[in-house]
C-alpha atoms as a PDB file:
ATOM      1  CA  UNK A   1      -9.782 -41.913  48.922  1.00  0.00           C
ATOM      2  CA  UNK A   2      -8.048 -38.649  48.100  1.00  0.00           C
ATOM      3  CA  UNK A   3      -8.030 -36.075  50.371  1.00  0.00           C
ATOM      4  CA  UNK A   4      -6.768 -32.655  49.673  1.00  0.00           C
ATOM      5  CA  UNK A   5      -3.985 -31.583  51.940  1.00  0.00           C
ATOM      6  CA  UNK A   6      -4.412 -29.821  54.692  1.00  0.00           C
ATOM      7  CA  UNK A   7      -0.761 -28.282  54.888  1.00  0.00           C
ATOM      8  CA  UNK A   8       0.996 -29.256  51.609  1.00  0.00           C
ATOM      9  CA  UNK A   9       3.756 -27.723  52.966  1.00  0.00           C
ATOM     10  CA  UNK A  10       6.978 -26.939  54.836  1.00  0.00           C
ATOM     11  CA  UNK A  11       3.409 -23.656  58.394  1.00  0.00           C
ATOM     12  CA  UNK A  12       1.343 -23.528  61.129  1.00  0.00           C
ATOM     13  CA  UNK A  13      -1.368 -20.595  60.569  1.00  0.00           C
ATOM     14  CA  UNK A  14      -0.091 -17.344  61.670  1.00  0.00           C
ATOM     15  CA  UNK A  15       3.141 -17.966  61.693  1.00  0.00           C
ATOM     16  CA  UNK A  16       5.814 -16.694  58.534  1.00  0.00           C
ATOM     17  CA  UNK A  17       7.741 -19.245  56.345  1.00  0.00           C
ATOM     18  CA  UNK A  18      11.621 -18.763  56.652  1.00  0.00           C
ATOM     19  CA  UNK A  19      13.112 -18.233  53.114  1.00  0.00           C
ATOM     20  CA  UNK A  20      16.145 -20.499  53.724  1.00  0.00           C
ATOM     21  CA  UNK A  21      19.345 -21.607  51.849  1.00  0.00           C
ATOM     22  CA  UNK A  22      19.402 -24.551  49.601  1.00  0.00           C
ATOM     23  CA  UNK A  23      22.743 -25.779  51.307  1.00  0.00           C
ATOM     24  CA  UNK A  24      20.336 -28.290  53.345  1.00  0.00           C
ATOM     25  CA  UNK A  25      19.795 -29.705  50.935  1.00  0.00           C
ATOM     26  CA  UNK A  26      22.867 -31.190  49.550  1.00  0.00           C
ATOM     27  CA  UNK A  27      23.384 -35.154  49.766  1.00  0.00           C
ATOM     28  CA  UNK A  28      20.241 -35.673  48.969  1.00  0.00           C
ATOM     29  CA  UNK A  29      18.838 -39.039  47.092  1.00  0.00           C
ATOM     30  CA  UNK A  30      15.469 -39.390  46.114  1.00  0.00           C
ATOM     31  CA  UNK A  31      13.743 -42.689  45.262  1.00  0.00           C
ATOM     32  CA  UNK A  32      10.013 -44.005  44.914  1.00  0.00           C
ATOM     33  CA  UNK A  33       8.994 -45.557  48.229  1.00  0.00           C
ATOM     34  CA  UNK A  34       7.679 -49.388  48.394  1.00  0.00           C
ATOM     35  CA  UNK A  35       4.923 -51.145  50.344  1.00  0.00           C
ATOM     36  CA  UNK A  36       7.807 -51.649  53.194  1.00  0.00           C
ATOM     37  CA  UNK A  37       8.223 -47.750  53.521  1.00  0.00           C
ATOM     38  CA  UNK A  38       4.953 -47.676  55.125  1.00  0.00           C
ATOM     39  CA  UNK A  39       5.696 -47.272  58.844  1.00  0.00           C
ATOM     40  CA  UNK A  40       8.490 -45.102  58.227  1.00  0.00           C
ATOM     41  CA  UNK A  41       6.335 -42.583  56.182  1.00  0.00           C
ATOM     42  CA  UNK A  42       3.454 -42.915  58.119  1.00  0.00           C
ATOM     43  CA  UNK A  43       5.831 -41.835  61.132  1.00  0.00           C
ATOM     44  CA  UNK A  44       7.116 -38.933  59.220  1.00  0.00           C
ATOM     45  CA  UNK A  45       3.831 -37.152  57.789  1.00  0.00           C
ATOM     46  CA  UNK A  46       2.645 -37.720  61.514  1.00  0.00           C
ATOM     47  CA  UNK A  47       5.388 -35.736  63.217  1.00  0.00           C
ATOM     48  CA  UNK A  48       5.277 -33.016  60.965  1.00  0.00           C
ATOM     49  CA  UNK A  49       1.118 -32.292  60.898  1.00  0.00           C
ATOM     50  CA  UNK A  50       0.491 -33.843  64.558  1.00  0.00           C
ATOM     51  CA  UNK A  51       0.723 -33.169  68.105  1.00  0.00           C
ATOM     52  CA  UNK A  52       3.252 -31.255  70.459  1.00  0.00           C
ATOM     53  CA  UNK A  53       6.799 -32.748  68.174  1.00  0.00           C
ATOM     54  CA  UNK A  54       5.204 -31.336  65.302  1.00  0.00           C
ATOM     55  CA  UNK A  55       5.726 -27.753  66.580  1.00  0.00           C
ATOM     56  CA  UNK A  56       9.317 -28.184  66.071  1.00  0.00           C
ATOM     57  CA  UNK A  57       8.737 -27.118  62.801  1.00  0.00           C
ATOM     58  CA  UNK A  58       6.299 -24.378  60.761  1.00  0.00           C
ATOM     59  CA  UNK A  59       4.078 -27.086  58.909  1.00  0.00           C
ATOM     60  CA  UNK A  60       2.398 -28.047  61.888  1.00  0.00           C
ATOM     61  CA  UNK A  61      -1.224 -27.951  61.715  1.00  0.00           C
ATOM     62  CA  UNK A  62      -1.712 -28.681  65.552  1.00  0.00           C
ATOM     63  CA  UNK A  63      -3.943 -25.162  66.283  1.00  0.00           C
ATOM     64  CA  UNK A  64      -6.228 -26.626  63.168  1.00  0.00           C
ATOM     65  CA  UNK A  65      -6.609 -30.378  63.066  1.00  0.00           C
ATOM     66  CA  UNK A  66      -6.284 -32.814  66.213  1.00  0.00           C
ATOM     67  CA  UNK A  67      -6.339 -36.729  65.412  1.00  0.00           C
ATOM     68  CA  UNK A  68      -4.754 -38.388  62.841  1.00  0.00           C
ATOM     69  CA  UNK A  69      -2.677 -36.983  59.683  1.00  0.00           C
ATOM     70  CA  UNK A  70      -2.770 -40.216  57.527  1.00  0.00           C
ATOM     71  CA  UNK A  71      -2.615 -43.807  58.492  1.00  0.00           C
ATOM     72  CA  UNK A  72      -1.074 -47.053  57.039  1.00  0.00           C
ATOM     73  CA  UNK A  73      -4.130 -47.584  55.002  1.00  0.00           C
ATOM     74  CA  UNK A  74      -3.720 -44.353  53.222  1.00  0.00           C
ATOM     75  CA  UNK A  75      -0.102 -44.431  52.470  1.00  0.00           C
ATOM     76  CA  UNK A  76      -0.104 -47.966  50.939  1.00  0.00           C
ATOM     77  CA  UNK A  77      -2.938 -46.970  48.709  1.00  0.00           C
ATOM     78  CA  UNK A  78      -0.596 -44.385  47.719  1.00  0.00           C
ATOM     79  CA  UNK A  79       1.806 -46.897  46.792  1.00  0.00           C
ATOM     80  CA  UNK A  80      -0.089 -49.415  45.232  1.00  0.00           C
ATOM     81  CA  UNK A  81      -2.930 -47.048  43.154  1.00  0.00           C
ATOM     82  CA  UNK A  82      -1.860 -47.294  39.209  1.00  0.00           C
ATOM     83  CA  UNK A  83      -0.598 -43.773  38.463  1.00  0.00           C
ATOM     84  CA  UNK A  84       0.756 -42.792  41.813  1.00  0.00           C
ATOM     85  CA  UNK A  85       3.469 -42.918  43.769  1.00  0.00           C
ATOM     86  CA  UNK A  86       5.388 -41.595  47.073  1.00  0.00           C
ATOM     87  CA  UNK A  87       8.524 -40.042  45.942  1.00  0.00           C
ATOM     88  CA  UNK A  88      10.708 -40.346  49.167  1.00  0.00           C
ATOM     89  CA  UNK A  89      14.213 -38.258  50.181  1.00  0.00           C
ATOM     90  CA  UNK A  90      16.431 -39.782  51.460  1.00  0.00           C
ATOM     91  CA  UNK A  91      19.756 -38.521  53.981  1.00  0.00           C
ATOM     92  CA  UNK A  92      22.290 -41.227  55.180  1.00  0.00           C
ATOM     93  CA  UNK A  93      19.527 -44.108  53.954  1.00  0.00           C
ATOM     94  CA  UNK A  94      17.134 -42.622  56.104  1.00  0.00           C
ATOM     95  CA  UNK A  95      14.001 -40.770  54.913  1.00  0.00           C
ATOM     96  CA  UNK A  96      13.684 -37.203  55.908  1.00  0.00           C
ATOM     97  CA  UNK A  97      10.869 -35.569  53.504  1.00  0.00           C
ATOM     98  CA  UNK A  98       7.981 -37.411  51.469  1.00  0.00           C
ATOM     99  CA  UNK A  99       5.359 -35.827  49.507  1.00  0.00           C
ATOM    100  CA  UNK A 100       2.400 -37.889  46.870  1.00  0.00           C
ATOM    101  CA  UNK A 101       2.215 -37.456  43.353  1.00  0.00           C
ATOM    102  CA  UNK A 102      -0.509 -38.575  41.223  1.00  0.00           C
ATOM    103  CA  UNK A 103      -1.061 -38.574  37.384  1.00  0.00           C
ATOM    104  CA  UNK A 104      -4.932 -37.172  36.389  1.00  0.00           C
ATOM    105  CA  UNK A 105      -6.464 -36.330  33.285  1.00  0.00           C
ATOM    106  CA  UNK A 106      -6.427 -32.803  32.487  1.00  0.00           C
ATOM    107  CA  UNK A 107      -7.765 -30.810  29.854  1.00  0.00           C
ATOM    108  CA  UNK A 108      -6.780 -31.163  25.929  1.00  0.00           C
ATOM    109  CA  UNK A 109      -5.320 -34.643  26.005  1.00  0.00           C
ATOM    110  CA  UNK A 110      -2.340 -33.305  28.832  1.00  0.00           C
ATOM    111  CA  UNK A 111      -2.023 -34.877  31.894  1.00  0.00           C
ATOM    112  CA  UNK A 112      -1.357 -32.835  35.161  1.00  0.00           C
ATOM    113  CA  UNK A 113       0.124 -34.517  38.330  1.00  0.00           C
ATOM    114  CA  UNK A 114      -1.693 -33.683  41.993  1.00  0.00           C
ATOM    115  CA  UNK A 115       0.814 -33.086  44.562  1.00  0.00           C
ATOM    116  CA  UNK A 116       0.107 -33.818  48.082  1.00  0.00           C
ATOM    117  CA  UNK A 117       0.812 -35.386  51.688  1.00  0.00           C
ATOM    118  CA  UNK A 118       3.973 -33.792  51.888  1.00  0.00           C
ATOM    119  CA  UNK A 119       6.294 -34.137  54.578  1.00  0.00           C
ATOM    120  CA  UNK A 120       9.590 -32.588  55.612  1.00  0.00           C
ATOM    121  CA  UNK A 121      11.157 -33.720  59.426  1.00  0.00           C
ATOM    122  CA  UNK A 122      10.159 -31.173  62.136  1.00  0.00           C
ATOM    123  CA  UNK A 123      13.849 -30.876  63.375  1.00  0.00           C
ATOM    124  CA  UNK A 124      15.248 -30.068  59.352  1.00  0.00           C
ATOM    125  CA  UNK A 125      12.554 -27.373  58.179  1.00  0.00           C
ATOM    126  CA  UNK A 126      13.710 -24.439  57.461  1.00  0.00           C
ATOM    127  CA  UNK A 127      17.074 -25.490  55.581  1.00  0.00           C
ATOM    128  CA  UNK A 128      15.735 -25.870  52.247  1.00  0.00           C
ATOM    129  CA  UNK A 129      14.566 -29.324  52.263  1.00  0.00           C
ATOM    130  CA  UNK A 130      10.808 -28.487  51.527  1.00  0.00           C
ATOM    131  CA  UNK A 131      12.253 -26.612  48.181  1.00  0.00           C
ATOM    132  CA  UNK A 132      13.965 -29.249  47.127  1.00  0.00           C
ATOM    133  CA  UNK A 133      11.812 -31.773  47.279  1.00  0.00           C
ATOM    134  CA  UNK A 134       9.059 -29.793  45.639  1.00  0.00           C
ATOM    135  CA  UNK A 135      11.530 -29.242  42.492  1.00  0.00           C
ATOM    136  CA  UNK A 136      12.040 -33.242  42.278  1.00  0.00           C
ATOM    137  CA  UNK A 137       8.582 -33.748  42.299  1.00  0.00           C
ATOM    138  CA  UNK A 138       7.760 -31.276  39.978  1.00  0.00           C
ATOM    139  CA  UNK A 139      10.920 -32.781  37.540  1.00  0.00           C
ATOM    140  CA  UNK A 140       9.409 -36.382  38.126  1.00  0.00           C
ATOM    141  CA  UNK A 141       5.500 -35.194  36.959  1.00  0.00           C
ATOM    142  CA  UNK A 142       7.058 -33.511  33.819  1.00  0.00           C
ATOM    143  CA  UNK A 143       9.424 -36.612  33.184  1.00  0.00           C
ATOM    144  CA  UNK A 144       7.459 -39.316  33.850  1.00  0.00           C
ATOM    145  CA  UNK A 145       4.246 -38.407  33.061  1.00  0.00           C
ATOM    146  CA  UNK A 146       4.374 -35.349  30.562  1.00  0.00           C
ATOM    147  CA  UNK A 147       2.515 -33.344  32.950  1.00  0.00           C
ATOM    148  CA  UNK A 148       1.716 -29.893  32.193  1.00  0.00           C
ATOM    149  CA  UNK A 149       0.779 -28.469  35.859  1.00  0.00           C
ATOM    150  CA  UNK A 150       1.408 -29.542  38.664  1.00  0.00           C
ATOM    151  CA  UNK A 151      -2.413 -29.261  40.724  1.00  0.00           C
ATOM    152  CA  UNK A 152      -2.607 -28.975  44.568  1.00  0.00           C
ATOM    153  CA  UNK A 153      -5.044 -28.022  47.193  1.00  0.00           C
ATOM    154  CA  UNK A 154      -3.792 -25.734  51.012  1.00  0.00           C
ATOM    155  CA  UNK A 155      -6.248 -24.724  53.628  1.00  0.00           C
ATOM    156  CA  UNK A 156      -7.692 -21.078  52.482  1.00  0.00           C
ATOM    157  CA  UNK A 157      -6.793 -20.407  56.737  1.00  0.00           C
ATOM    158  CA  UNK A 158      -3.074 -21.328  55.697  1.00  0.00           C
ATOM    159  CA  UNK A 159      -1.869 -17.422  54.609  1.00  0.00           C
ATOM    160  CA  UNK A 160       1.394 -18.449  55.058  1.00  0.00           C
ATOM    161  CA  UNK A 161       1.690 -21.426  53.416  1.00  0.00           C
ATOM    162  CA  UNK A 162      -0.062 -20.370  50.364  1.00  0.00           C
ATOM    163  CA  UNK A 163       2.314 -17.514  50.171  1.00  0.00           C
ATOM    164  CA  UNK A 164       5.189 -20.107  50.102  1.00  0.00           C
ATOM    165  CA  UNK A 165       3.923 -21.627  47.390  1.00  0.00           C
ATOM    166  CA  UNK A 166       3.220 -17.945  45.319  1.00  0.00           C
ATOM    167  CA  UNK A 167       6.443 -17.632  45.595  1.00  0.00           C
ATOM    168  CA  UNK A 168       7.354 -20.774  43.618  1.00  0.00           C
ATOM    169  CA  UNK A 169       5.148 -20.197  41.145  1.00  0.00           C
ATOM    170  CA  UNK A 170       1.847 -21.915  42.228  1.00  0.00           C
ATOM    171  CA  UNK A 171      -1.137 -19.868  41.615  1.00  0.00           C
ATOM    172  CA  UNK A 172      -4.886 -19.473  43.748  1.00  0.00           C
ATOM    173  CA  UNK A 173      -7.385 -20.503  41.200  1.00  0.00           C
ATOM    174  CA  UNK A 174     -10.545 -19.060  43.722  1.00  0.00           C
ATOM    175  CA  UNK A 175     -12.094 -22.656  43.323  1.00  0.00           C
ATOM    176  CA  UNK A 176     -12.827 -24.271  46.943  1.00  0.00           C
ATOM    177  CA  UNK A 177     -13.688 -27.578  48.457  1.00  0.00           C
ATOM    178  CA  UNK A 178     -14.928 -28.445  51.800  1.00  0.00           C
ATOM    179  CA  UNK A 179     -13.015 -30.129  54.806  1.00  0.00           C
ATOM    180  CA  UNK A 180     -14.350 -33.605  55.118  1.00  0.00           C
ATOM    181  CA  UNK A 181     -15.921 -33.069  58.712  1.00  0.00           C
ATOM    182  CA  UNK A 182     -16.839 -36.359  60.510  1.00  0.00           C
ATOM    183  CA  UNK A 183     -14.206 -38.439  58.510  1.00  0.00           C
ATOM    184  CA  UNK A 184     -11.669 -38.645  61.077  1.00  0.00           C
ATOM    185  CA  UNK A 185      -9.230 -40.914  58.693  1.00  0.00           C
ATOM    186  CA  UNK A 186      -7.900 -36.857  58.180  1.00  0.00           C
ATOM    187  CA  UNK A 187      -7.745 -35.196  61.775  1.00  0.00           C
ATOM    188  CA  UNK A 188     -10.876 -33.734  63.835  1.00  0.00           C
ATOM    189  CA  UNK A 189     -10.780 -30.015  62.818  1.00  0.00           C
ATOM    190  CA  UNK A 190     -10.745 -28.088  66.145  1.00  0.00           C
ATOM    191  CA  UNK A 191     -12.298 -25.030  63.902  1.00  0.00           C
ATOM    192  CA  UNK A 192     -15.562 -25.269  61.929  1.00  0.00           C
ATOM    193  CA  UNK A 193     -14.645 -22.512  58.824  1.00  0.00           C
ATOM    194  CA  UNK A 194     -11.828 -25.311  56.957  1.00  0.00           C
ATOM    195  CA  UNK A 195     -11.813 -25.579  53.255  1.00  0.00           C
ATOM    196  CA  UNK A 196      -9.198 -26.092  50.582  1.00  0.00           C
ATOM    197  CA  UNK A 197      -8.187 -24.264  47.574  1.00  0.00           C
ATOM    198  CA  UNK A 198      -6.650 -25.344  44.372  1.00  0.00           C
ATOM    199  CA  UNK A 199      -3.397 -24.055  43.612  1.00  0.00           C
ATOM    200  CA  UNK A 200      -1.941 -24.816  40.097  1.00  0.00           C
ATOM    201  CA  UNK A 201       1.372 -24.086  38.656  1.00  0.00           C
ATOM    202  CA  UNK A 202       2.587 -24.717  34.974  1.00  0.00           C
ATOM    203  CA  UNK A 203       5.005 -27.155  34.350  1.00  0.00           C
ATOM    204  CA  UNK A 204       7.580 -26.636  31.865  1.00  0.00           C
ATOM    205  CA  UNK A 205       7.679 -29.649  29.479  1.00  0.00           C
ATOM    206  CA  UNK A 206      11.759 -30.516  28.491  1.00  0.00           C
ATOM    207  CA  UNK A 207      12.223 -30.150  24.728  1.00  0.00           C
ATOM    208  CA  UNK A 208      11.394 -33.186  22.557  1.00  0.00           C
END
C-alpha cells in the first residue's frame, strides 16, 4: 500500500530548514537498492522519522507521529512492485540517504514519477545531502521513465518542510488527503488535525 509521506524531507514542525552547501555531498554513489538492502533501509528511514536519535536531525517527525515509520514489509514491496524502485546513496559502501520513486500514469499519455519515503542520516542533515539526492531522483524519473513531474505529498502541519521544497521548485496544488488514522503500519499520530498535500514540480525532459 502507498502511503503518502509524512516528512518527505530533510524538518520537524516548527523548526527552520538550514540552506546548506553542496560540499556534503561530494563522493557520493548512487545505486538502486535490492531485496538484501532491506534491514539497512529500514534502519535508516527509522532513525530519521522516529524516536529520541531522530532529533539529531530536522526531518524528525517525533512531536507528530509515535510508532513505526515503515517496516520490512513496506520497503521490499518497494523493491519488488513493477515500476518502482529505492534509489539508495551511498558514502564509503555504506548507505546514508534513501528516498522511493514510482512511475504512474499521468495525464496526456506522460508519465510522472511519485517521490517518497525519503531518508537522509540524522547525524549528516544539514550538509547538502537531502539536495542531492532529490536532484538524482528527479534525473532518474526523467531518464528512466520520461517523466514529466515529479508528484509528492508533505504534511499541510510541515511549514517548514514544504517551504524546502518551494524553494526547489515543487509547487502546493491545494488538493489534500487524510492521515490514515488506525493503520499503525505508518506511526500513531499523537495529533488528530494530519493530512497531506500534493506537491508537484515539472520535470524537464533532456532533448531527444
Amino acid at each position: 500500500m502507498n502511503v503518502p509521506n509524512a516528512l518527505n524531507t530533510p524538518g520537524s514542525a516548527g523548526s527552520t530548514a538550514p540552506e546548506t552547501a553542496p560540499a556534503a555531498a561530494s563522493a557520493l554513489s548512487f545505486r538502486t537498492a535490492g531485496e538484501g538492502d532491506v534491514p539497512a533501509l529500514v534502519a535508516l528511514v527509522e532513525s530519521a522519522y522516529r524516536g529520541e536519535a531522530s532529533r539529531a536531525g530536522w526531518t524528525t517527525e517525533a512531536d507528530l507521529l509515535d510508532g513505526q515509520r515503515t517496516d520490512p514489509e513496506g520497503v521490499a514491496g518497494v523493491i519488488r512492485a513493477p515500476g518502482s524502485l529505492m534509489l539508495v546513496a551511498e558514502r564509503d559502501g555504506k548507505p546514508i540517504a534513501c528516498c522511493q520513486l514510482e512511475r504512474r500514469e499521468g495525464g496526456a499519455g506522460q508519465p510522472v514519477a511519485y517521490f517518497g519515503m525519503f531518508a537522509v542520516r540524522p547525524v549528516l542533515q544539514g550538509g547538502g545531502l537531502g539536495r542531492a539526492v532529490l536532484a538524482e531522483a528527479e534525473r532518474v524519473a526523467r531518464e528512466r521513465w520520461g517523466a514529466g513531474e515529479m508528484h509528492m505529498t508533505v504534511i499541510t502541519a510541515r511549514a517548514d518542510l514544504i517551504a524546502w521544497y518551494e524553494r526547489r521548485g515543487y509547487v502546493r496544488t491545494g488538493r489534500t488527503s487524510p492521515f490514515p488514522y488506525g493503520d499503525e503500519r505508518f506511526g500513531v499520530p499523537l495529533r488528530d488535525d494530519l493530512e497531506f498535500e500534493l506537491l508537484v514540480k515539472p520535470l524537464r525532459l533532456p532533448p531527444s
